[in-house]
Protein backbone atom coordinates (compact mmCIF):
# COMPACT_ATOMS: atom_id res chain seq x y z
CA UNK A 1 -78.76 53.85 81.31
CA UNK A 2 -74.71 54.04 81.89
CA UNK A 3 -73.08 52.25 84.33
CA UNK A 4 -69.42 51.65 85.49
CA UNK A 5 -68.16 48.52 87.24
CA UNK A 6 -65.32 47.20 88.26
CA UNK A 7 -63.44 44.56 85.96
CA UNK A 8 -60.57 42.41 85.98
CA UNK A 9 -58.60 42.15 82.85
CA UNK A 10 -55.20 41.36 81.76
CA UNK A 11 -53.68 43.44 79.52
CA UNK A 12 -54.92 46.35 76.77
CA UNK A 13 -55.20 44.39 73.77
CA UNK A 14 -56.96 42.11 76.06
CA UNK A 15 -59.03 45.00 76.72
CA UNK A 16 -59.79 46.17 73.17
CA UNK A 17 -60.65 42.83 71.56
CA UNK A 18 -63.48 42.57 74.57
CA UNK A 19 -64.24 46.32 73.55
CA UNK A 20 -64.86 45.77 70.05
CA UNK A 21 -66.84 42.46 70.49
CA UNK A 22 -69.37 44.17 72.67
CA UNK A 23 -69.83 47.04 70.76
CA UNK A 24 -70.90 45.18 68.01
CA UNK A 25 -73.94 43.52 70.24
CA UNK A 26 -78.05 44.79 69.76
CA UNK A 27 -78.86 47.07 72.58
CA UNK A 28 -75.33 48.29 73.21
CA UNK A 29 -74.95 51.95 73.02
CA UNK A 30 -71.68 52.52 74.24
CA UNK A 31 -68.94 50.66 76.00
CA UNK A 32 -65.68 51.19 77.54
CA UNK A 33 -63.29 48.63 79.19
CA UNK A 34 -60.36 50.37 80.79
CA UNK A 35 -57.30 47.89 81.46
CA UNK A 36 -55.06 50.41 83.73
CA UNK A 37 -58.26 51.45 85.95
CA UNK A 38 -60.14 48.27 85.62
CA UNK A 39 -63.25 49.70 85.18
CA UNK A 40 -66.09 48.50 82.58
CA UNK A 41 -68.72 50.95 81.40
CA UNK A 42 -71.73 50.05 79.59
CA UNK A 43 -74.39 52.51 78.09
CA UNK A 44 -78.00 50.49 77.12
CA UNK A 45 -81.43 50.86 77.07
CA UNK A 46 -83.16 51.14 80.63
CA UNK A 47 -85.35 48.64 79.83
CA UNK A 48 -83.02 45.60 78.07
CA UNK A 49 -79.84 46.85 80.61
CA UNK A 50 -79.52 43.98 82.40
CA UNK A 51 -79.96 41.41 79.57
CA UNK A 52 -77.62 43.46 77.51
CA UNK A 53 -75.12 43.44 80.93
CA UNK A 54 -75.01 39.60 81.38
CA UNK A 55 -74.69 39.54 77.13
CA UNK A 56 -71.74 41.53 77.65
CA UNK A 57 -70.26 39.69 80.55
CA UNK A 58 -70.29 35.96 78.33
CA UNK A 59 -69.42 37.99 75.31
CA UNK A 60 -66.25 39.26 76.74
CA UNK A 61 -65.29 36.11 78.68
CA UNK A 62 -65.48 33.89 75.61
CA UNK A 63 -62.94 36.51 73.89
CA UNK A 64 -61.23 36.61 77.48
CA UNK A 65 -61.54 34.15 80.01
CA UNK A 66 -60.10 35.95 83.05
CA UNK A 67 -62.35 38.88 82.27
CA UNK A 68 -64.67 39.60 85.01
CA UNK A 69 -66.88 42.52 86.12
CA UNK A 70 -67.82 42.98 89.79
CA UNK A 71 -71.45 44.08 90.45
């Protein structure tokens, strides 16, 4: 399953550190996080999406903590 959602995030290096940290997670398939649109996509398995979503979410706010996504 992909999904986009809106994010907030400060700035593009900002934005790639998050990036790279999630990628790295089990179940992650494919993630972008786009600092001029403020989107956040996330590719995972149908059945672990959510658990790999909120994974993400703690993931990227421990790297960044204004780094939100909107659901």
């Amino acid at each position: 399953m992909k999904k986009k959602f809106a994010c907030e995030i400060d700035c593009a290096n900002c934005a790639q550190k998050v990036e790279d940290a999630i990628r790295k997670l089990d179940g992650v398939v494919d993630v972008k996080v786009n600092f001029l649109m403020q989107k956040f996509t996330l590719e995972a398995a149908d059945e672990s999406f959510e658990e790999v979503l909120e994974t993400a979410i703690r993931t990227g706010q421990k790297i960044e903590a204004d780094f939100s996504v909107s659901r």
